[in-house]
Protein backbone atom coordinates (compact mmCIF):
# COMPACT_ATOMS: atom_id res chain seq x y z
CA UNK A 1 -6.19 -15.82 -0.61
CA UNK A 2 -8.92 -13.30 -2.05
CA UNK A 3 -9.85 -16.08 -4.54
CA UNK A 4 -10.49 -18.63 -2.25
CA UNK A 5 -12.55 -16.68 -0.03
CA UNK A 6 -14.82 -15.33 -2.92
CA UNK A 7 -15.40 -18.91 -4.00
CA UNK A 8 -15.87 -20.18 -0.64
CA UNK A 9 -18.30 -18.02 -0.28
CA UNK A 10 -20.04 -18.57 -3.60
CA UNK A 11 -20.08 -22.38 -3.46
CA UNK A 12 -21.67 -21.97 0.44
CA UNK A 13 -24.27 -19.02 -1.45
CA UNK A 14 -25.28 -21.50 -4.29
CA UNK A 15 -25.64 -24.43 -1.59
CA UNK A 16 -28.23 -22.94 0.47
CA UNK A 17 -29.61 -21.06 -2.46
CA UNK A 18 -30.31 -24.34 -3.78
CA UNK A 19 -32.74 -24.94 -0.82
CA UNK A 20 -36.18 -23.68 -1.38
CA UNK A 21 -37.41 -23.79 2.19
CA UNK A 22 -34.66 -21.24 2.98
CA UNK A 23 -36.93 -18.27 1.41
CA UNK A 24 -35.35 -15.06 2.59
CA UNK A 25 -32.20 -16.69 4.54
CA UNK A 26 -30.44 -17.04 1.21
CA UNK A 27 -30.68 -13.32 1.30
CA UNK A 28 -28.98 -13.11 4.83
CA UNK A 29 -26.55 -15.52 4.28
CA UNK A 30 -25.23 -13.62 0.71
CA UNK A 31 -25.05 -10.17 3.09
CA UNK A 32 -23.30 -11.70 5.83
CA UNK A 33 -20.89 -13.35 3.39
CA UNK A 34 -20.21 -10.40 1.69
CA UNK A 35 -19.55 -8.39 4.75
CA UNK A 36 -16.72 -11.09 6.23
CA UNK A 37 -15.20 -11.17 2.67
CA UNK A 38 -15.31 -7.21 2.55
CA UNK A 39 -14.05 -7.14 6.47
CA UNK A 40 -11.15 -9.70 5.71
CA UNK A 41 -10.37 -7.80 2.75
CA UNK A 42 -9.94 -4.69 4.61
CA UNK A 43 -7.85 -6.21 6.86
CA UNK A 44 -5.61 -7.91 4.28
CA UNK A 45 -5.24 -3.90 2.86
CA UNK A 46 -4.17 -2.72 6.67
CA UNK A 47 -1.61 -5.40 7.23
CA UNK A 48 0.03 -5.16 3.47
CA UNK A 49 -0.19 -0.99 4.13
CA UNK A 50 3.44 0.31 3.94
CA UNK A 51 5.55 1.78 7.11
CA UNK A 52 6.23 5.07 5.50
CA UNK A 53 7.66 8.34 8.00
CA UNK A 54 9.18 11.56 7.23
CA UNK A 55 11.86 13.00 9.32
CA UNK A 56 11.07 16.41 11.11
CA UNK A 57 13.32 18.48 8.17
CA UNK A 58 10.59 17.41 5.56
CA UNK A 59 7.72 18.28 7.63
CA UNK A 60 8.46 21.61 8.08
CA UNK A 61 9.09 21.84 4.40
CA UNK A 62 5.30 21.39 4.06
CA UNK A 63 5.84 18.05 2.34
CA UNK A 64 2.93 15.20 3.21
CA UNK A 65 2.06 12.38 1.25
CA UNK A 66 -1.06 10.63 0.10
CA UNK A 67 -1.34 6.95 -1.63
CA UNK A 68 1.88 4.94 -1.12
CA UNK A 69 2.90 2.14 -3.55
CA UNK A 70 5.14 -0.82 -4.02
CA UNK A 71 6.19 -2.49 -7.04
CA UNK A 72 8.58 -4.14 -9.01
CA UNK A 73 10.55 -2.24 -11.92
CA UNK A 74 11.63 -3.59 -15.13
CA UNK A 75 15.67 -4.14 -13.63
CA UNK A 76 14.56 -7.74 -12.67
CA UNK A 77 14.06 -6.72 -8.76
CA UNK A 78 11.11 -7.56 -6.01
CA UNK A 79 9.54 -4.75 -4.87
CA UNK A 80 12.24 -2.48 -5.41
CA UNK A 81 10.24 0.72 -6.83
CA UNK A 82 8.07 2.79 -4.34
CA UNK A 83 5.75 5.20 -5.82
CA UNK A 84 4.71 8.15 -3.34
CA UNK A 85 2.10 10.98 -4.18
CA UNK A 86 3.49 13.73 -2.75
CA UNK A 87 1.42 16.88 -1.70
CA UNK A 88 3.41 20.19 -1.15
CA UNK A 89 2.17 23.17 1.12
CA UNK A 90 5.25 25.37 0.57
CA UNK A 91 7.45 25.64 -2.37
CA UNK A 92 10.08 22.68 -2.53
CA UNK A 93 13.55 22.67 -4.49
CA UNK A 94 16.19 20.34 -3.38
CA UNK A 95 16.64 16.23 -3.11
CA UNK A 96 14.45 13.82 -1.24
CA UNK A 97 16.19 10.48 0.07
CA UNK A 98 13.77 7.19 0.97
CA UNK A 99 16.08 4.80 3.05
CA UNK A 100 14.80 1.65 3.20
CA UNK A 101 15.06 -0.59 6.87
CA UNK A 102 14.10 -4.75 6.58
CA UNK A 103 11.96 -5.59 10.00
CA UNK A 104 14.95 -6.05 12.05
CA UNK A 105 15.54 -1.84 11.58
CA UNK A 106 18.80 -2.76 9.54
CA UNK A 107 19.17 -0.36 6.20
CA UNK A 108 18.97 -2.28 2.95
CA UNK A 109 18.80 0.39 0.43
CA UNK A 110 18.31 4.30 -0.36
CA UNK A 111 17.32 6.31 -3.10
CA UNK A 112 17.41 9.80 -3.98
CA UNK A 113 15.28 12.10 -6.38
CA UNK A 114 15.44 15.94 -7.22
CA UNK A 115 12.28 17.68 -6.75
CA UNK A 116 11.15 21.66 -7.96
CA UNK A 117 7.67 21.93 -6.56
CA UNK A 118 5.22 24.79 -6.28
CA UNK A 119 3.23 25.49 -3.21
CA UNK A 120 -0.08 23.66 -3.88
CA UNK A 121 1.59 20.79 -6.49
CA UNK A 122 0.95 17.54 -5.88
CA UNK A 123 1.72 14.30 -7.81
CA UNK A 124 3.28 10.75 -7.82
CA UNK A 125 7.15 10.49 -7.23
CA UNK A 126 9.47 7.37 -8.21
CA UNK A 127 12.27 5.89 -5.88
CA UNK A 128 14.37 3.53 -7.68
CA UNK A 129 16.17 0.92 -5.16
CA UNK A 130 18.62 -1.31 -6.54
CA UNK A 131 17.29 -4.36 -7.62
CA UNK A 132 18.66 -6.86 -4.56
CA UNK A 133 16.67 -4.39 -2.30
CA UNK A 134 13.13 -6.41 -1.43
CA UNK A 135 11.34 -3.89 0.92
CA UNK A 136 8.98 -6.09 2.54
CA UNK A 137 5.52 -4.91 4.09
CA UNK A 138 6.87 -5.16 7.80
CA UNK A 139 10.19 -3.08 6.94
CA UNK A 140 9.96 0.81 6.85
CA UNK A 141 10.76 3.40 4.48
CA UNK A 142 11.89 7.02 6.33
CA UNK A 143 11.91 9.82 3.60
CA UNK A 144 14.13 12.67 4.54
């Protein structure tokens, strides 16, 4: 979708750049695309952002999170491996499971990792979900 934007908006840029009694609106006209590609692009970001929550035990664990990503691993599965950067105010030693809902709330997967974290550690995390588990973008993941 990106890609068809950008060159929409190229091929309407070289168009009107092409007219020389335009002058300065060429200028204008570049700007204002790149702002509506930059504001759909943000958008695009917000709506593909991942429903991530942690239940109250973690919290007051000091546990928070920063970027959140979804992948595919190398099992032959869709968007099966979520990739957290976890951020640790207290010291942490114990297991951490992400159970994974589809958009209907029903649970399609879980996955469980060991942590030993220092206060003030920080760092990316790996949950591996079977590979039939396809979290989708308006399904949630609840780490507790």
């Amino acid at each position: 979708m990106k890609k068809v934007l950008v060159t929409g908006v190229v091929v309407f840029a070289i168009i009107f750049s092409s007219c020389d009694r335009l002058g300065n609106s060429t200028e204008k006209i570049g700007e204002t695309a790149g702002s509506m590609v930059k504001g759909i692009e943000t958008g695009v970001k917000k709506a593909r952002a991942i429903n991530l929550t942690y239940t109250e035990r973690l919290i007051e664990k000091g546990i928070t999170n920063g970027k959140v990503t979804l992948k595919s691993d190398k099992s032959g599965g869709t968007d099966n491996l979520l990739s957290v950067y976890l951020i640790f105010s207290k010291r942490f030693k114990g297991k951490v499971l992400a159970k994974a809902y589809d958009n209907q709330g029903l649970e399609m997967g879980r996955s469980t990792i060991k942590i030993d974290a220092q206060e003030g550690d920080a760092g990316f995390y790996d949950f591996h979900f079977d590979k039939r588990t396809n979290i989708d973008r308006d399904g949630k993941i609840v780490l507790e």
